[in-house]
C-alpha atoms as a PDB file:
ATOM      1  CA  UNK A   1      11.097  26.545 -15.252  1.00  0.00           C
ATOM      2  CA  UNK A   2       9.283  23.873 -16.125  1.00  0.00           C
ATOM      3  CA  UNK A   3      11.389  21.225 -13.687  1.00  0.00           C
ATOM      4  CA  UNK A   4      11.432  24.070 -11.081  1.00  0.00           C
ATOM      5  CA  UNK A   5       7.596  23.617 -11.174  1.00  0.00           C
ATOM      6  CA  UNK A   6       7.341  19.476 -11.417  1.00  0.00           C
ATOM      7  CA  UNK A   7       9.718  19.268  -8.600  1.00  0.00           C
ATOM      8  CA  UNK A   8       7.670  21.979  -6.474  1.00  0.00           C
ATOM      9  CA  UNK A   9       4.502  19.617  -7.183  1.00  0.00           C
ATOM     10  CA  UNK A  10       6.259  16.387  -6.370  1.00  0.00           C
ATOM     11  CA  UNK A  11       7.505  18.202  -2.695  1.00  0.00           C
ATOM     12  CA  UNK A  12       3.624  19.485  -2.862  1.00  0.00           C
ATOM     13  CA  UNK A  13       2.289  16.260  -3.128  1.00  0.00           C
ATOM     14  CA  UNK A  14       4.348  14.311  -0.928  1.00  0.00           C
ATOM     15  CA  UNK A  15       2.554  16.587   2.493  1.00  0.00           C
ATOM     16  CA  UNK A  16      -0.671  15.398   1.505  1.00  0.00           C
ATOM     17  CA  UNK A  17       0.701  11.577   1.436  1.00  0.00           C
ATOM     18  CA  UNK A  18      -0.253   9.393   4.076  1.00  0.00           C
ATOM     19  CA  UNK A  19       1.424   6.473   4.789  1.00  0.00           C
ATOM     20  CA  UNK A  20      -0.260   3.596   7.479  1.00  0.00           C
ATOM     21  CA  UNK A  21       2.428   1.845   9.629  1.00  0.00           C
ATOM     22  CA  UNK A  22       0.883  -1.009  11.125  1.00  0.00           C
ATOM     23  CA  UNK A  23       2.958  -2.807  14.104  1.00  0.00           C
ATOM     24  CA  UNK A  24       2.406  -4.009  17.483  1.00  0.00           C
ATOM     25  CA  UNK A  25       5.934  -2.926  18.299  1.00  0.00           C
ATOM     26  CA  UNK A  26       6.095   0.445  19.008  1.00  0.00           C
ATOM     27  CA  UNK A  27       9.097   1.049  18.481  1.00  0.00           C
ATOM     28  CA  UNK A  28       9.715  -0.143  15.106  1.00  0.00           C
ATOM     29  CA  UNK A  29       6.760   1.367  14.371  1.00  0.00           C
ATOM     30  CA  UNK A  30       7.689   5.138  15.283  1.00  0.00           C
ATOM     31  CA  UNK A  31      11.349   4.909  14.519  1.00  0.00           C
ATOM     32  CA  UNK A  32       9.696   3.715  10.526  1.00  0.00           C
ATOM     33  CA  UNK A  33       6.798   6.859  10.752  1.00  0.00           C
ATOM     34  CA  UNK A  34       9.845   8.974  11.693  1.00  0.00           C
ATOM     35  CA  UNK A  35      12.264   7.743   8.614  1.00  0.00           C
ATOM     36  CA  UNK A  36       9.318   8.321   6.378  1.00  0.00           C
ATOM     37  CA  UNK A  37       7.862  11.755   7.872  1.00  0.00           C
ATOM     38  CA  UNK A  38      11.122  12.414   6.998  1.00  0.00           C
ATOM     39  CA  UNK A  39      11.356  12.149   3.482  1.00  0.00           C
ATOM     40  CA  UNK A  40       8.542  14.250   3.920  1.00  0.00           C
ATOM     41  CA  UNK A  41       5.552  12.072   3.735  1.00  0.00           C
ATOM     42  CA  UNK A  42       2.548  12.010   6.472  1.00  0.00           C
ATOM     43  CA  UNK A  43       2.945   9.170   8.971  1.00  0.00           C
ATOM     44  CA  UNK A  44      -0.180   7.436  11.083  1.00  0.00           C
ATOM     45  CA  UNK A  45       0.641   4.779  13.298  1.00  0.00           C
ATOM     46  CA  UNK A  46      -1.598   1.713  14.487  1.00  0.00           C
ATOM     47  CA  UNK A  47      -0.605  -0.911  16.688  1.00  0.00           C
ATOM     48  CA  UNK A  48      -3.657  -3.549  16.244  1.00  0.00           C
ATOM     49  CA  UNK A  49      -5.640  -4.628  13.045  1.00  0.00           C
ATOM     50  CA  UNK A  50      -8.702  -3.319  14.458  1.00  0.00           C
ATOM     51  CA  UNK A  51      -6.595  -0.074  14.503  1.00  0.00           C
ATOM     52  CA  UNK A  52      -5.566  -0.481  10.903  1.00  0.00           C
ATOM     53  CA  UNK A  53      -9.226  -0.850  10.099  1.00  0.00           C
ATOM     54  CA  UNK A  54     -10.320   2.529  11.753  1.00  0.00           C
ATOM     55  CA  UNK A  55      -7.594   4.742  10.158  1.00  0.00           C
ATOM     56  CA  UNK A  56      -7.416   3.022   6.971  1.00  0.00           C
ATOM     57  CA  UNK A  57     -11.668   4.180   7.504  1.00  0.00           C
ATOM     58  CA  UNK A  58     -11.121   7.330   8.691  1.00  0.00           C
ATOM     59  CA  UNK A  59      -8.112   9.020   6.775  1.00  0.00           C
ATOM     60  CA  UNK A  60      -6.959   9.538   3.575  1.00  0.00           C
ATOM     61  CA  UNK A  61      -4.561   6.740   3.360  1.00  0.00           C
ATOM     62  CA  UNK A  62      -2.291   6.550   0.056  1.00  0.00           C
ATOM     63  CA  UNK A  63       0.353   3.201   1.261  1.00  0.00           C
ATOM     64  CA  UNK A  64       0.046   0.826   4.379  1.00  0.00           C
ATOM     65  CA  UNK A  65       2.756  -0.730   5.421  1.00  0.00           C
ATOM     66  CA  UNK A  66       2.028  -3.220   7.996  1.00  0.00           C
ATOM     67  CA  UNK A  67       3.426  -6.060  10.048  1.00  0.00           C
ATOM     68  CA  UNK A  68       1.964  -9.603   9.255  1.00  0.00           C
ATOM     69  CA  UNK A  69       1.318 -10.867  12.618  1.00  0.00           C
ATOM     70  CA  UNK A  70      -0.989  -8.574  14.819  1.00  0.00           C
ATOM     71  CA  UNK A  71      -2.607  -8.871  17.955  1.00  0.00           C
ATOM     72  CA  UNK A  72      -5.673  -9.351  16.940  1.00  0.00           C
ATOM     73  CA  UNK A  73      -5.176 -10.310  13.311  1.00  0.00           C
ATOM     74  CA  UNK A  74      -3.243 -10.507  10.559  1.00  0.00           C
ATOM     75  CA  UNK A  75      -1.745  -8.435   7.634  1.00  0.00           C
ATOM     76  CA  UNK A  76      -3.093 -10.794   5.386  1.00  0.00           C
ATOM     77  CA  UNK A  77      -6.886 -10.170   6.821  1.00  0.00           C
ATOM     78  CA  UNK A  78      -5.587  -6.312   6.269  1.00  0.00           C
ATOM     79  CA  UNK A  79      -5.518  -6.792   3.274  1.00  0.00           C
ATOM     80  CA  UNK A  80      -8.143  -8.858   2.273  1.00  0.00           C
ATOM     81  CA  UNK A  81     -10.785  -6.637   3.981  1.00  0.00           C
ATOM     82  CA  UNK A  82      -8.867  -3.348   1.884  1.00  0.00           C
ATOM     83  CA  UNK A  83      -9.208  -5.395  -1.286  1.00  0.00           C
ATOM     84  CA  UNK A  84     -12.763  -6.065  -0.422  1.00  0.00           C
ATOM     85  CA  UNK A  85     -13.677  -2.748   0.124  1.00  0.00           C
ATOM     86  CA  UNK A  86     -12.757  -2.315  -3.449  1.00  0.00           C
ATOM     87  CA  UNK A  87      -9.443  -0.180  -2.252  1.00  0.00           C
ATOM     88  CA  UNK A  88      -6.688  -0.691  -4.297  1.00  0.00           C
ATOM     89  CA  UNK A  89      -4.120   1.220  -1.582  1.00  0.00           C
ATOM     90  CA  UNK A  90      -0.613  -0.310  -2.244  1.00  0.00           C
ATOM     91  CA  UNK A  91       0.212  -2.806   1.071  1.00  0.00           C
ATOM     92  CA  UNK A  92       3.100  -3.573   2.051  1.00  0.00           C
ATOM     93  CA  UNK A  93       3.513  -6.672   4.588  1.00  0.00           C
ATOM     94  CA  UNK A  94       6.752  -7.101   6.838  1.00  0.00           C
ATOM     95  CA  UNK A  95       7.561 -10.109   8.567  1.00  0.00           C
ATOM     96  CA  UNK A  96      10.318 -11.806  10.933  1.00  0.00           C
ATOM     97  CA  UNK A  97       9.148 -15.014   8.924  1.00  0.00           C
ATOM     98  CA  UNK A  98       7.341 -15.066   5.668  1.00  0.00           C
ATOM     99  CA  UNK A  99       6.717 -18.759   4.658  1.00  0.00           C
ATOM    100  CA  UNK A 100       5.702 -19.568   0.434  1.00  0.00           C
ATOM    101  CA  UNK A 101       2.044 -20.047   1.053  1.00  0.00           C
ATOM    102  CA  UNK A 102       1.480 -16.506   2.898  1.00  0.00           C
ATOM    103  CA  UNK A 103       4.219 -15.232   0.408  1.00  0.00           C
ATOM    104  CA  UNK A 104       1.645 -16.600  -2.616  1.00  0.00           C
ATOM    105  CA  UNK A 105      -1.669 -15.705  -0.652  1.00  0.00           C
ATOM    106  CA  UNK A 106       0.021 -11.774  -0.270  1.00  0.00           C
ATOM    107  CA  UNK A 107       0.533 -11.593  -3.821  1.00  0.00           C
ATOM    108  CA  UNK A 108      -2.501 -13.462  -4.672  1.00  0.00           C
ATOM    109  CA  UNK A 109      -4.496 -10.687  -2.700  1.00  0.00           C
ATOM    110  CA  UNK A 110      -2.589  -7.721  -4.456  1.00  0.00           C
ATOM    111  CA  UNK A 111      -0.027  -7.059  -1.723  1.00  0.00           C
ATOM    112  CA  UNK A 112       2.706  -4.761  -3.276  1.00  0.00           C
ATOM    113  CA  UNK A 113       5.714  -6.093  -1.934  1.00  0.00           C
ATOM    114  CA  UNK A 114       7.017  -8.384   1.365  1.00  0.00           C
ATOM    115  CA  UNK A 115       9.827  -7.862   3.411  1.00  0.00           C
ATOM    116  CA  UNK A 116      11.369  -9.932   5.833  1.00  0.00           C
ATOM    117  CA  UNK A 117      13.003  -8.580   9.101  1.00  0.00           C
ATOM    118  CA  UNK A 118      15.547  -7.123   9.638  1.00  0.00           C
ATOM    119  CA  UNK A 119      14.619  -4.512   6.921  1.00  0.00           C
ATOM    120  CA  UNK A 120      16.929  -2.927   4.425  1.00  0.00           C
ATOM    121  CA  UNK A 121      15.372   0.262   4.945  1.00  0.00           C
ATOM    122  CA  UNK A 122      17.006   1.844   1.528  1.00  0.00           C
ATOM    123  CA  UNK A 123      14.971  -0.823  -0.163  1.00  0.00           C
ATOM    124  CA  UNK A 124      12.231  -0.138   1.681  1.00  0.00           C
ATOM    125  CA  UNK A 125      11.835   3.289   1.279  1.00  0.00           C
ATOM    126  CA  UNK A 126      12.238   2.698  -2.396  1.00  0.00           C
ATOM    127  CA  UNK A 127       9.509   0.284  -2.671  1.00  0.00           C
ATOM    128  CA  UNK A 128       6.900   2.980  -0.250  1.00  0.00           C
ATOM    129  CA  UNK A 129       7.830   6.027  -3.024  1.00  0.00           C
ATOM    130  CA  UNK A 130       7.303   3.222  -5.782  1.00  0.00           C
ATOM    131  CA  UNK A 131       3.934   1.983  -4.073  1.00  0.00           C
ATOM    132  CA  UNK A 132       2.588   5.597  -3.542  1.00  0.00           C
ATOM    133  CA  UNK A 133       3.725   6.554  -7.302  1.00  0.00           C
ATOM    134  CA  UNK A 134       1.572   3.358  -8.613  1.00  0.00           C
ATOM    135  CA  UNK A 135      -1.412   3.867  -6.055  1.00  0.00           C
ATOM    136  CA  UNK A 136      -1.781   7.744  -7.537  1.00  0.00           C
ATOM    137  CA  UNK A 137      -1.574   6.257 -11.216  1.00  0.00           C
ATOM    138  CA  UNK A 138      -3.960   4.064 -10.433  1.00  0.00           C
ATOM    139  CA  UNK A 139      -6.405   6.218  -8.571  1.00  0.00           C
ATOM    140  CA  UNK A 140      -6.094   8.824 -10.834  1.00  0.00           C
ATOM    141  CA  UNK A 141      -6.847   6.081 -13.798  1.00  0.00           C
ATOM    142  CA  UNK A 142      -9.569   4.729 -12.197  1.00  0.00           C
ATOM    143  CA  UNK A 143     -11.296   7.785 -11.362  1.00  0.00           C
ATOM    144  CA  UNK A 144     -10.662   9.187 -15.500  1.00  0.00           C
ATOM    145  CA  UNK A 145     -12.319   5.985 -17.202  1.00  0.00           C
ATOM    146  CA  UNK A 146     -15.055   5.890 -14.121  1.00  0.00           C
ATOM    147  CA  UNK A 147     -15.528  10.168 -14.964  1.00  0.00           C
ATOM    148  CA  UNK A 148     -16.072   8.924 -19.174  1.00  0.00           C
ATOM    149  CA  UNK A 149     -17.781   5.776 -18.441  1.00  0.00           C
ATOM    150  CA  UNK A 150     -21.526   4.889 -17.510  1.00  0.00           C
ATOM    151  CA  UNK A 151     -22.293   2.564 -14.887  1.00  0.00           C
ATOM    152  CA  UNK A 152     -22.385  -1.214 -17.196  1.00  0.00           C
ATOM    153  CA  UNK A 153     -18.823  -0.007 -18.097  1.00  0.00           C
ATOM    154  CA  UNK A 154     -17.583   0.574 -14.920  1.00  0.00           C
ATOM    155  CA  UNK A 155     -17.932  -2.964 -13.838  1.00  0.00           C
ATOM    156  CA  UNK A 156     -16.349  -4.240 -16.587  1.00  0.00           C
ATOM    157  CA  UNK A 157     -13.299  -2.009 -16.137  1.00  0.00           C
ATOM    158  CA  UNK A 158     -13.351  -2.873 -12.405  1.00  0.00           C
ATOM    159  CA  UNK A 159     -13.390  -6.916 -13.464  1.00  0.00           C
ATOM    160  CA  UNK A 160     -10.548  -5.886 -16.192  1.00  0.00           C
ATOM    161  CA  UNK A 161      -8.219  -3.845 -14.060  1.00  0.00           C
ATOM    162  CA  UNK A 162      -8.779  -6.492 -11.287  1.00  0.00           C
ATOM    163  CA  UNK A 163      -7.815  -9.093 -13.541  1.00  0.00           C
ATOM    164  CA  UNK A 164      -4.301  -7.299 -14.735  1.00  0.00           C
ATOM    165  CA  UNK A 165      -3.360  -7.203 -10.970  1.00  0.00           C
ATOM    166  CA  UNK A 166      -3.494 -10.808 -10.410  1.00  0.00           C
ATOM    167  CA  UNK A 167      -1.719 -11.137 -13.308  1.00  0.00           C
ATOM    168  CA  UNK A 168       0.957  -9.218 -12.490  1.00  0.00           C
ATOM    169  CA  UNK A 169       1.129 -11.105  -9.166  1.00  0.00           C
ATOM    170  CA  UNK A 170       1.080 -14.075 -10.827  1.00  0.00           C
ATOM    171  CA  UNK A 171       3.945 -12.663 -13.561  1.00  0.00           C
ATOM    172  CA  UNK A 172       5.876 -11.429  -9.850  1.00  0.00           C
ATOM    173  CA  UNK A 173       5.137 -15.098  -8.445  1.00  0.00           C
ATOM    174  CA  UNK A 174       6.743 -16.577 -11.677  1.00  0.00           C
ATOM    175  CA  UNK A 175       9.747 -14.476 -11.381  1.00  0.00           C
ATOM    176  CA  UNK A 176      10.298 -15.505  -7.880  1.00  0.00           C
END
């Protein structure tokens, strides 16, 4: 009963999901919001940063996955102006060439994982459903200690929680 119920709240969950694909080509871009829609996960699709911006604004967005070279920007300025909004939505960045210093800078700015084109989209996917799993923990984290803790306290957790995801890029760049 009790897995009957867990797995019923997982399939739950997973409608009210939305995942940001972020690609000037279109068609990568659908044929990845149709892979992931799916496995049964929402799907919005920009084509520009600017784009990005305004859903990422506008929705409920739990995972962006987005390309690194836009039109009119770049997945790294993606992320930066997420991270500076004080969102800590898992990003994902996709490239046809990722060189070290954007590879560092990603993880530097809290990027969850990079891929380089083509895609192993088995990989992929695993990464999203591991993104969107640490994005709820997170948020759900964040918003318990904020619920208990007055405002003096809230910066400091912000500064500490900020400070064990550089480290863990830095523990992921070390690995590398």
């Amino acid at each position: 009963m009790i897995l009957r119920e867990f797995v019923y709240k997982i399939n739950h969950m997973r409608e009210l999901i939305n995942v940001l694909i972020v690609d000037d080509n279109n068609e990568f871009a659908q044929t990845i919001s149709e892979l992931i829609e799916l496995e049964g996960y929402s799907c919005k699709v920009a084509g520009t940063y600017s784009g990005a911006l305004s859903a990422f604004q506008n929705f409920d967005i739990d995972c962006i996955i987005s390309d690194l070279n836009l039109p009119d920007g770049t997945g790294i300025q993606l992320l930066h102006n997420i991270r500076k909004e004080g969102s800590h939505i898992p990003l994902i960045l996709i490239s046809g060439n990722i060189t070290t210093s954007t590879y560092h800078e990603a993880l530097q700015l809290g990027a969850f994982d990079l891929f380089e084109k083509p895609i192993n989209i088995p990989k992929l996917f695993n990464v999203i459903k591991n993104a969107i799993m640490a994005g709820i923990q997170y948020r759900n984290l964040r918003n318990k200690i904020f619920e208990l803790a007055d405002t003096e306290s809230q910066k400091k957790i912000t500064s500490y929680l900020n400070t064990i995801k550089r480290l863990r890029a830095s523990n992921f760049e070390n690995k590398s």
